[in-house]
C-alpha atoms as a PDB file:
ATOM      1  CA  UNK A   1       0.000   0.000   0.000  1.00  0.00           C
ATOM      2  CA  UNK A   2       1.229   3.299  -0.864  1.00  0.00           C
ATOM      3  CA  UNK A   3       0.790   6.561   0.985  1.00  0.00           C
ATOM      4  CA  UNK A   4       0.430   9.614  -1.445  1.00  0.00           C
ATOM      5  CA  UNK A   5       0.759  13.572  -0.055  1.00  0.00           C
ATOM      6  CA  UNK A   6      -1.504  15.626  -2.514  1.00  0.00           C
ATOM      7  CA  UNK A   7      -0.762  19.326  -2.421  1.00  0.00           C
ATOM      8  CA  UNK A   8      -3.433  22.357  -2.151  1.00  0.00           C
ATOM      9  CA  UNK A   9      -6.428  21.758  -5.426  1.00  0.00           C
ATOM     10  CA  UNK A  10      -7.715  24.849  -4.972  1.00  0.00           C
ATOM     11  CA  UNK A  11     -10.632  24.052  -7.393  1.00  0.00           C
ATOM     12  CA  UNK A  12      -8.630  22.545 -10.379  1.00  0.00           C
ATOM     13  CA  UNK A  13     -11.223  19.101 -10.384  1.00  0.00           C
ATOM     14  CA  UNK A  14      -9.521  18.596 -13.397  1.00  0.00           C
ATOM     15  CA  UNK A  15      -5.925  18.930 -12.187  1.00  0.00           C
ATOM     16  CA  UNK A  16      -7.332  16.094  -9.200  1.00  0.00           C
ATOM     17  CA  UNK A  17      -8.622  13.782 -11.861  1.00  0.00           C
ATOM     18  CA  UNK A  18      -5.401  14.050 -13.830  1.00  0.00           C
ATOM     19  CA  UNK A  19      -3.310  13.443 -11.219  1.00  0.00           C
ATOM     20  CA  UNK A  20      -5.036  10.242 -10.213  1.00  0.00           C
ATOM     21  CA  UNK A  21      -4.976   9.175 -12.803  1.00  0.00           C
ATOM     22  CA  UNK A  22      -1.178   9.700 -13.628  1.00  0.00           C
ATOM     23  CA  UNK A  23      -0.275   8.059 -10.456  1.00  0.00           C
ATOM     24  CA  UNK A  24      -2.220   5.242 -11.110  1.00  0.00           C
ATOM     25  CA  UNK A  25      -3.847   5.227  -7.771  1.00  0.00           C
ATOM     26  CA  UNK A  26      -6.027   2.362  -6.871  1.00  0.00           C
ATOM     27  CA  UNK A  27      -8.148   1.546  -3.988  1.00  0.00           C
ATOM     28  CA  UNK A  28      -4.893   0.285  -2.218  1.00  0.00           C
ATOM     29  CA  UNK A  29      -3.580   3.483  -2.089  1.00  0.00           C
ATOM     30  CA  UNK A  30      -3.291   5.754   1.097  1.00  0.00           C
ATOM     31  CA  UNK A  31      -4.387   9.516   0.101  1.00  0.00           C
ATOM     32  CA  UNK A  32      -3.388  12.493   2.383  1.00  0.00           C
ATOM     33  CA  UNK A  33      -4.749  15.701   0.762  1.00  0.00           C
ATOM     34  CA  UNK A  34      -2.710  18.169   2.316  1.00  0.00           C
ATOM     35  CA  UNK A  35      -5.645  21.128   2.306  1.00  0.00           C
ATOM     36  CA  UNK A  36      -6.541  24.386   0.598  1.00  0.00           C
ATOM     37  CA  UNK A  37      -9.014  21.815  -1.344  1.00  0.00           C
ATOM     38  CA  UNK A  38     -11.413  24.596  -2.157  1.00  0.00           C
ATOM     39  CA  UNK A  39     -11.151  28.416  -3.792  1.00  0.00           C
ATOM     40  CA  UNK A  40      -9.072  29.632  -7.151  1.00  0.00           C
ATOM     41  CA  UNK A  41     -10.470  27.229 -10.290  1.00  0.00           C
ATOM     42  CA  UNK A  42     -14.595  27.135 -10.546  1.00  0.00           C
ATOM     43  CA  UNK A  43     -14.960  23.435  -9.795  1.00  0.00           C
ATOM     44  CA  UNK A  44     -14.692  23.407  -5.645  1.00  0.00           C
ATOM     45  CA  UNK A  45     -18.062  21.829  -5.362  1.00  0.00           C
ATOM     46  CA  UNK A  46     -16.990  18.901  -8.143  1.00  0.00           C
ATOM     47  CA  UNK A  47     -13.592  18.548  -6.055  1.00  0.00           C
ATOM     48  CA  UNK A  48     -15.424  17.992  -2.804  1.00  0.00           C
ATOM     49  CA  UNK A  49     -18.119  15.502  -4.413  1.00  0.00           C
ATOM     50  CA  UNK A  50     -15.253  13.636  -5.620  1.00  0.00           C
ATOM     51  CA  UNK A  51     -13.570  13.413  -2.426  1.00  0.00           C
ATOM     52  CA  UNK A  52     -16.683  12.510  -0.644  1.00  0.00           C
ATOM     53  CA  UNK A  53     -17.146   9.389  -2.743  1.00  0.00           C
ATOM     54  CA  UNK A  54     -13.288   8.900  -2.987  1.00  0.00           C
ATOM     55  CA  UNK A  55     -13.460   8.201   0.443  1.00  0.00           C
ATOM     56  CA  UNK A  56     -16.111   5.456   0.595  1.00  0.00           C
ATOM     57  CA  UNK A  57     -13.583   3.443  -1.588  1.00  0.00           C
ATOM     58  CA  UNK A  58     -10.179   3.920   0.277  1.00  0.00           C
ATOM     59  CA  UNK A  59      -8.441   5.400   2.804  1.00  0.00           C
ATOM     60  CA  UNK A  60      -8.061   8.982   2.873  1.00  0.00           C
ATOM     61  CA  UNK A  61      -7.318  11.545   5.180  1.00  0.00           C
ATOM     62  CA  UNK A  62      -7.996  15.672   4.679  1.00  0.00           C
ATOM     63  CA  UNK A  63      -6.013  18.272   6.162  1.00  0.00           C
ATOM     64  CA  UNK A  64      -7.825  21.255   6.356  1.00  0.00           C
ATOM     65  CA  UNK A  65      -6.185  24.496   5.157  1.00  0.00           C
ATOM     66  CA  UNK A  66      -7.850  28.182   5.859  1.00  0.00           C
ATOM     67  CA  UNK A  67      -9.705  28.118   2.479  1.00  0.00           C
ATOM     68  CA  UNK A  68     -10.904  25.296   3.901  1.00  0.00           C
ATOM     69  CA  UNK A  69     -12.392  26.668   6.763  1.00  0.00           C
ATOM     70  CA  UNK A  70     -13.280  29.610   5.102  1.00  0.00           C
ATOM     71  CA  UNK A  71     -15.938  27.664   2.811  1.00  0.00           C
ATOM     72  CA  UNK A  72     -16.511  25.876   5.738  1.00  0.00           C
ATOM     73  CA  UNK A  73     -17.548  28.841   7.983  1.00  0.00           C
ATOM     74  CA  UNK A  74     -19.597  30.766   5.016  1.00  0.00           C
ATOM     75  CA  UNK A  75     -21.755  27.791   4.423  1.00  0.00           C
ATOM     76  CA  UNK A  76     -22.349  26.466   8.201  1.00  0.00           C
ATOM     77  CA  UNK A  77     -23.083  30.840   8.802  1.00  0.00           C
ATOM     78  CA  UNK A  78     -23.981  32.500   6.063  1.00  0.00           C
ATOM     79  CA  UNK A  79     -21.539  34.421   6.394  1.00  0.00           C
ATOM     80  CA  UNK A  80     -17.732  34.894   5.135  1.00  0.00           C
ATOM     81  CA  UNK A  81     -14.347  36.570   5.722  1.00  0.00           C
ATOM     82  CA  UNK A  82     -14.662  39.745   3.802  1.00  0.00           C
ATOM     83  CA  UNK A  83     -11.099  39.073   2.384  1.00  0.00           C
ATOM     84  CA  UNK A  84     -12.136  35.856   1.028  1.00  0.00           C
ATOM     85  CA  UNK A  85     -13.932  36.837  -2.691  1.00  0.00           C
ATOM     86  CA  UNK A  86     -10.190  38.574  -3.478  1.00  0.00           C
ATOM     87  CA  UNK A  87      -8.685  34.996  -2.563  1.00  0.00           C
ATOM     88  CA  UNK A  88     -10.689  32.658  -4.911  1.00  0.00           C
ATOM     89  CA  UNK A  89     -13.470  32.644  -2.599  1.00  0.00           C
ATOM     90  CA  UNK A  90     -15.844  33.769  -5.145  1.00  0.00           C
ATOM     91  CA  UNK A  91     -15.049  31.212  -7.693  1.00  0.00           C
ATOM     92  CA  UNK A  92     -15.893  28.738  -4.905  1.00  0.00           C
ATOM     93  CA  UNK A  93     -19.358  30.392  -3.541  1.00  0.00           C
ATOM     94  CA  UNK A  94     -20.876  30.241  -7.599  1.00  0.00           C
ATOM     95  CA  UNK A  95     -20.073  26.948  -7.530  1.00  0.00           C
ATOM     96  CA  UNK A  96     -22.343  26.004  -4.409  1.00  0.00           C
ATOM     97  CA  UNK A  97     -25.119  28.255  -6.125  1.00  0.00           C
ATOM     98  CA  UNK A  98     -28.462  26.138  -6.227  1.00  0.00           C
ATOM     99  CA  UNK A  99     -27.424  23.403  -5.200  1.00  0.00           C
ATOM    100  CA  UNK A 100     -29.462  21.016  -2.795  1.00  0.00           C
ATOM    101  CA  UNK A 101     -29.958  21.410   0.735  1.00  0.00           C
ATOM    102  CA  UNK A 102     -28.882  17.883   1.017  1.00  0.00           C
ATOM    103  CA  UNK A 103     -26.043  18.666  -1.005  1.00  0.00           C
ATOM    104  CA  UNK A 104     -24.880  21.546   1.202  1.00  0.00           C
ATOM    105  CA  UNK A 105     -25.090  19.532   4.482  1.00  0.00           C
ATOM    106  CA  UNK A 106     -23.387  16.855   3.005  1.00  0.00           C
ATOM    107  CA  UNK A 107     -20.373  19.101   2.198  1.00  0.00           C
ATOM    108  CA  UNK A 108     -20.563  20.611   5.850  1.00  0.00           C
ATOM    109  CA  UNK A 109     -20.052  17.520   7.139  1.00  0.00           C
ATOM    110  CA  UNK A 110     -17.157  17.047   5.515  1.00  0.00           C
ATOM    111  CA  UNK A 111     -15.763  20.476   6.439  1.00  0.00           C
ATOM    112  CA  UNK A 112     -16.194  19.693   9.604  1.00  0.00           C
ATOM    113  CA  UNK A 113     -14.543  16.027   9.986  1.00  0.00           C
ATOM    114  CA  UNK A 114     -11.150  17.445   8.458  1.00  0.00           C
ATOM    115  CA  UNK A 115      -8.494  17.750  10.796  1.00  0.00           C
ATOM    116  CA  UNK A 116      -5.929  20.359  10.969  1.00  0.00           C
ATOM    117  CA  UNK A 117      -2.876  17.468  11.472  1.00  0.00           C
ATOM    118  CA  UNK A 118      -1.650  14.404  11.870  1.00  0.00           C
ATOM    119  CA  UNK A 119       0.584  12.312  13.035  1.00  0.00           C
ATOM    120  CA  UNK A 120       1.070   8.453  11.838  1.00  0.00           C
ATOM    121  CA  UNK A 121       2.935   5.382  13.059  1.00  0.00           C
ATOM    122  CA  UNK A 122       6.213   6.579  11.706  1.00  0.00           C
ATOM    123  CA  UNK A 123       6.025   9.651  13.415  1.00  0.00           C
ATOM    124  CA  UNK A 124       5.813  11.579  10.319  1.00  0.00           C
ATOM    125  CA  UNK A 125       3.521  14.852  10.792  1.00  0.00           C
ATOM    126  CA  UNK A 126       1.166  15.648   8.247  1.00  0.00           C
ATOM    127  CA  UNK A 127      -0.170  19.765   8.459  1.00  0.00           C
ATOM    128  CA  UNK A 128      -1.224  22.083   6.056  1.00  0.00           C
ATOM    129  CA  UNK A 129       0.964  25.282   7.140  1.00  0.00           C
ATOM    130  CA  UNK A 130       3.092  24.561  10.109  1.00  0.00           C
ATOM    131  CA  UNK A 131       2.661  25.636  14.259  1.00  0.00           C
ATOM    132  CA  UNK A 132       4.901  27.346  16.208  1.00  0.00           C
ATOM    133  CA  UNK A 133       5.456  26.128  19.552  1.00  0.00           C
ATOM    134  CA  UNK A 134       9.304  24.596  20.231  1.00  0.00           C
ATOM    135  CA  UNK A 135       6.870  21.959  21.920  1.00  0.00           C
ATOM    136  CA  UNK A 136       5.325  20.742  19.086  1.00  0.00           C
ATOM    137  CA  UNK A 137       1.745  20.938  17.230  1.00  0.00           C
ATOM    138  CA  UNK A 138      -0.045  19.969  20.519  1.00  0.00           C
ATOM    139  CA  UNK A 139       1.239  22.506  21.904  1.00  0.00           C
ATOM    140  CA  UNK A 140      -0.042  24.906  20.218  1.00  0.00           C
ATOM    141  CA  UNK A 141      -1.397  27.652  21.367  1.00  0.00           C
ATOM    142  CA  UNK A 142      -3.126  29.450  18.642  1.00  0.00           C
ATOM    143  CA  UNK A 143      -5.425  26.907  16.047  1.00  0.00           C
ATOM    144  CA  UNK A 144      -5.203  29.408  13.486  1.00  0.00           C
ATOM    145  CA  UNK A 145      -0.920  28.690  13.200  1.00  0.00           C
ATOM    146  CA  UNK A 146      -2.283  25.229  11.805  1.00  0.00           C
ATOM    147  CA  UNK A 147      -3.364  26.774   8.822  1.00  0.00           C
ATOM    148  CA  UNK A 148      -1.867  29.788   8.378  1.00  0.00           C
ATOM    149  CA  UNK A 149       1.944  29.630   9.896  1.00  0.00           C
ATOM    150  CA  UNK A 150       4.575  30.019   7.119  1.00  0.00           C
ATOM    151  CA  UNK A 151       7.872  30.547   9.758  1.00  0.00           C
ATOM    152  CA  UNK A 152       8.246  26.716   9.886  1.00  0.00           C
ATOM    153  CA  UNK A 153       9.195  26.361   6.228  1.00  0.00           C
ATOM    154  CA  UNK A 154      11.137  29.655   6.426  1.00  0.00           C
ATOM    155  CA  UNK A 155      13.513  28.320   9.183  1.00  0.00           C
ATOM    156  CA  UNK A 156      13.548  25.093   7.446  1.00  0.00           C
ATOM    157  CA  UNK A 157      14.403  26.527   3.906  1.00  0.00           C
ATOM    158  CA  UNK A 158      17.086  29.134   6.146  1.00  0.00           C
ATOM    159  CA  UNK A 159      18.585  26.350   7.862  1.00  0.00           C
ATOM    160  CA  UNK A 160      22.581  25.776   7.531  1.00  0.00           C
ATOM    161  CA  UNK A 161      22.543  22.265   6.153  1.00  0.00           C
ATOM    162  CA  UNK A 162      25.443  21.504   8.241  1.00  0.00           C
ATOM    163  CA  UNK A 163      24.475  21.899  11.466  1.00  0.00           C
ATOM    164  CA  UNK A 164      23.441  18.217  12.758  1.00  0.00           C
ATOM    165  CA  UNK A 165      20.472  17.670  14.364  1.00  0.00           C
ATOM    166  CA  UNK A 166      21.959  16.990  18.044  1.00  0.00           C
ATOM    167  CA  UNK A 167      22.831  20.385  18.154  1.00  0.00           C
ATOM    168  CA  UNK A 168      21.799  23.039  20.054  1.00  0.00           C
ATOM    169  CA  UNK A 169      21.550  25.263  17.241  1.00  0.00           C
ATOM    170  CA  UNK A 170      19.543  23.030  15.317  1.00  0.00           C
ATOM    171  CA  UNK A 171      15.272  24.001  15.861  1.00  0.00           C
ATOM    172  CA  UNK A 172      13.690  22.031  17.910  1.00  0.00           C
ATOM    173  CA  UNK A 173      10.434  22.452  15.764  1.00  0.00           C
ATOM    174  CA  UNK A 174      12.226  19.948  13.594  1.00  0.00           C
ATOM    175  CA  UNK A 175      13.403  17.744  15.851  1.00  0.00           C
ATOM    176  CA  UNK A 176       9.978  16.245  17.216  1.00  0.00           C
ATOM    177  CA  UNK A 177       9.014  14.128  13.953  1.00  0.00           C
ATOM    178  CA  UNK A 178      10.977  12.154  11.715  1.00  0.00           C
ATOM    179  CA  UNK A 179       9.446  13.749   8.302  1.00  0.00           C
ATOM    180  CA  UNK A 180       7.021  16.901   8.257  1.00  0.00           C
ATOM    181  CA  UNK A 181       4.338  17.394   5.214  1.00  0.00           C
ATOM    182  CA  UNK A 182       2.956  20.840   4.052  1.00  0.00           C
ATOM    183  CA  UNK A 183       1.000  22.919   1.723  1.00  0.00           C
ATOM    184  CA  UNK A 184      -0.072  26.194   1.700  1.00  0.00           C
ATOM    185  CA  UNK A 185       3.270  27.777   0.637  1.00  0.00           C
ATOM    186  CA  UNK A 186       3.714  27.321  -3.590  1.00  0.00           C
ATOM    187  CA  UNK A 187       6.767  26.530  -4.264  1.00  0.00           C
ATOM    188  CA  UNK A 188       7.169  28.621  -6.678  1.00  0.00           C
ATOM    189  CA  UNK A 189       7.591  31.366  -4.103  1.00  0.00           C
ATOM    190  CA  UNK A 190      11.777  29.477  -3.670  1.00  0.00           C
ATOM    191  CA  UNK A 191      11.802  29.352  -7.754  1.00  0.00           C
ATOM    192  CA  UNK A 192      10.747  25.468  -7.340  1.00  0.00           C
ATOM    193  CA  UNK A 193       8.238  23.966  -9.744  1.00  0.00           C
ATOM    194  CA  UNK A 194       8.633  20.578  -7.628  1.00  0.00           C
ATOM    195  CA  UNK A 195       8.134  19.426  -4.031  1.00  0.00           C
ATOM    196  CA  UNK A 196      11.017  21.127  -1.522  1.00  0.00           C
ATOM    197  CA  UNK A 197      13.044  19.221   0.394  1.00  0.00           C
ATOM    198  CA  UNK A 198      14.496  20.573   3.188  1.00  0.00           C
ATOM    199  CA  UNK A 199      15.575  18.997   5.874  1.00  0.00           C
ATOM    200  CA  UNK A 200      13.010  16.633   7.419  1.00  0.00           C
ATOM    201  CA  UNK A 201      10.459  19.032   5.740  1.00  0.00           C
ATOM    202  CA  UNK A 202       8.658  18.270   2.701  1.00  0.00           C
ATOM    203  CA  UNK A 203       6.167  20.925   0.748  1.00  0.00           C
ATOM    204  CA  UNK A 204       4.128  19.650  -1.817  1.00  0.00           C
ATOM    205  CA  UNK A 205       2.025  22.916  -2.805  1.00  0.00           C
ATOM    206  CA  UNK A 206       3.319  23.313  -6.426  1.00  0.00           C
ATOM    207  CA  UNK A 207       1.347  26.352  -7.088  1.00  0.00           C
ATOM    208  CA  UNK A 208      -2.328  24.608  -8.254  1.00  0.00           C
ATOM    209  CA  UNK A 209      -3.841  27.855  -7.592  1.00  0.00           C
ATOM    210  CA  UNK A 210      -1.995  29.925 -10.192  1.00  0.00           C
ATOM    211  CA  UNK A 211       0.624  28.920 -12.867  1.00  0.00           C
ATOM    212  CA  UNK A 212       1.784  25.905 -10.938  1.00  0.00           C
ATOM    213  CA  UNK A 213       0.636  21.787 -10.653  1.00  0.00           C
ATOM    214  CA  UNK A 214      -1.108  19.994  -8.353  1.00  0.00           C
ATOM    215  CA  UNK A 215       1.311  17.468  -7.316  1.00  0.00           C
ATOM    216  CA  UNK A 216       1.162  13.828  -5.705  1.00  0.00           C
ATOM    217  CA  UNK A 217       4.012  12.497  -3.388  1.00  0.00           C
ATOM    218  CA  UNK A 218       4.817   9.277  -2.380  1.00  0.00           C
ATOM    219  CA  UNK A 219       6.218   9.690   0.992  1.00  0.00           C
ATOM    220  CA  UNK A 220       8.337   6.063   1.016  1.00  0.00           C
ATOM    221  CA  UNK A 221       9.793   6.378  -2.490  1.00  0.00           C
ATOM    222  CA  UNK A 222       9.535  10.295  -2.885  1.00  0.00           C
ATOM    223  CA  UNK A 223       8.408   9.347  -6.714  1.00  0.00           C
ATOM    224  CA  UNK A 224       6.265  12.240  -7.210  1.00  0.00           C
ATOM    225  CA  UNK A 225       3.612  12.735 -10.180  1.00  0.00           C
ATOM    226  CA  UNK A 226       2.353  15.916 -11.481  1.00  0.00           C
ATOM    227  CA  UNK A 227      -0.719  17.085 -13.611  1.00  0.00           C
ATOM    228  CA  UNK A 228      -0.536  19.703 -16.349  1.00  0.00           C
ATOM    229  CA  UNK A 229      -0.435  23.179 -14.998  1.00  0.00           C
ATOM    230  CA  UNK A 230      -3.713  24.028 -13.877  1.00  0.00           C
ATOM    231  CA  UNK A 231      -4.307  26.679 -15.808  1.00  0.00           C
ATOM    232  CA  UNK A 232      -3.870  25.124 -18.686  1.00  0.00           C
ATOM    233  CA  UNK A 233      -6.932  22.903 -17.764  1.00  0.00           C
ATOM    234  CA  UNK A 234      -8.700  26.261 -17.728  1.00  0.00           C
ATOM    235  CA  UNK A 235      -8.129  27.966 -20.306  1.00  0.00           C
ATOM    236  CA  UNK A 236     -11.343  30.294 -20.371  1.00  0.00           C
ATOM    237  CA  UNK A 237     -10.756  31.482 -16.468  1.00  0.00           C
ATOM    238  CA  UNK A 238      -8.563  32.828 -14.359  1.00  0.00           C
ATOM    239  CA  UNK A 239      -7.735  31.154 -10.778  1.00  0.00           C
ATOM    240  CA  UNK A 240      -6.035  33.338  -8.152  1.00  0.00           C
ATOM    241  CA  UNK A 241      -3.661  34.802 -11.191  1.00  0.00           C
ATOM    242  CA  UNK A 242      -5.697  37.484 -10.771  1.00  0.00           C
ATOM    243  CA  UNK A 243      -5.081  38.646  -6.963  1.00  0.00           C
END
């Protein structure tokens, strides 16, 4: 059985499909989408249908990411973060337009059985942005850092790579798990177009959301798979290229 990361969709059903399909996943498989599912490419309803039936079929486990919760909170409240239309958010809200009222607590359920981290057997820690207590995720103190932190892949990607990890100058963030996996930071913001590596860290966010891939990991191997860029998959709109 293998255990595939899946970066942020953002939208790009397509992109999902295509990726699937290029890794040749089966019902063997392990899938850990690593969040941002929703917001940027028109099809966030499709991608969450998919996922919902995707999950009757195999294991799966969903990170949630802060567009993530921002869907979530507009459709449990009516109401949403008034940043959120400038961030893909309004892409995502046209898409849930007349649809069912089955169909919209079906989706809220989902929402709300995501989980903002993991950690498996291996003691490999699976979060969509990153936390920021020396402690460790659990010790958290603000929930929001689970989606929304950036500083742990900026002292990861800053880190002298000759410093070993018994040192004391070596950040004891890192130190607690024996691999970390991200999203919410594209890659492209290092000049990557492929998952970083950095130290124990891996980021699989390849940029879905605006001139990038989504991307697939396989956490044993590190084979990776990739679709087209997403964009390309959408030719008639615009994603978050616009903001």
């Amino acid at each position: 059985m293998r255990t595939l990361a899946i970066g942020d969709i953002h939208g790009g059903y397509k992109a999902l499909l295509q990726v699937l399909e290029r890794a040749e996943v089966t019902s063997e498989d392990r899938l850990i989408f690593m969040g941002d599912l929703v917001d940027g490419w028109s099809e966030s309803f499709e991608v969450i249908d998919h996922l919902i039936e995707l999950n009757k079929h195999q294991s799966c486990l969903f990170i949630k990411g802060n567009h993530d919760l921002y869907c979530e909170y507009w459709l449990t409240t009516g109401q949403k973060n008034p940043e959120w239309d400038k961030h893909g958010g309004k892409e995502t809200q046209e898409g849930y337009a007349n649809r069912s009222n089955a169909d919209i607590k079906r989706h809220i359920e989902f929402y709300q059985n995501m989980t903002y981290y993991h950690i498996d057997d291996k003691n490999r820690l699976f979060i969509h942005a990153g936390f920021t207590s020396m402690h460790g995720p659990q010790s958290e103190h603000y929930e929001s850092n689970y989606i929304w932190d950036r500083t742990l892949l900026e002292t990861a990607v800053g880190l002298d790579p000759t410093i070993d990890i018994n040192s004391v100058r070596y950040p004891n963030r890192l130190k607690h798990f024996k691999e970390i996996y991200i999203g919410h930071t594209p890659t492209q913001h290092y000049g990557q177009e492929t998952p970083i590596h950095v130290a124990n860290l891996w980021n699989v966010d390849t940029g879905a959301a605006f001139k990038g891939t989504l991307t697939a990991l396989d956490i044993d191997t590190k084979t990776y798979w990739q679709s087209a860029p997403v964009y390309s998959l959408y030719p008639n709109e615009l994603g978050r290229n616009k903001s």
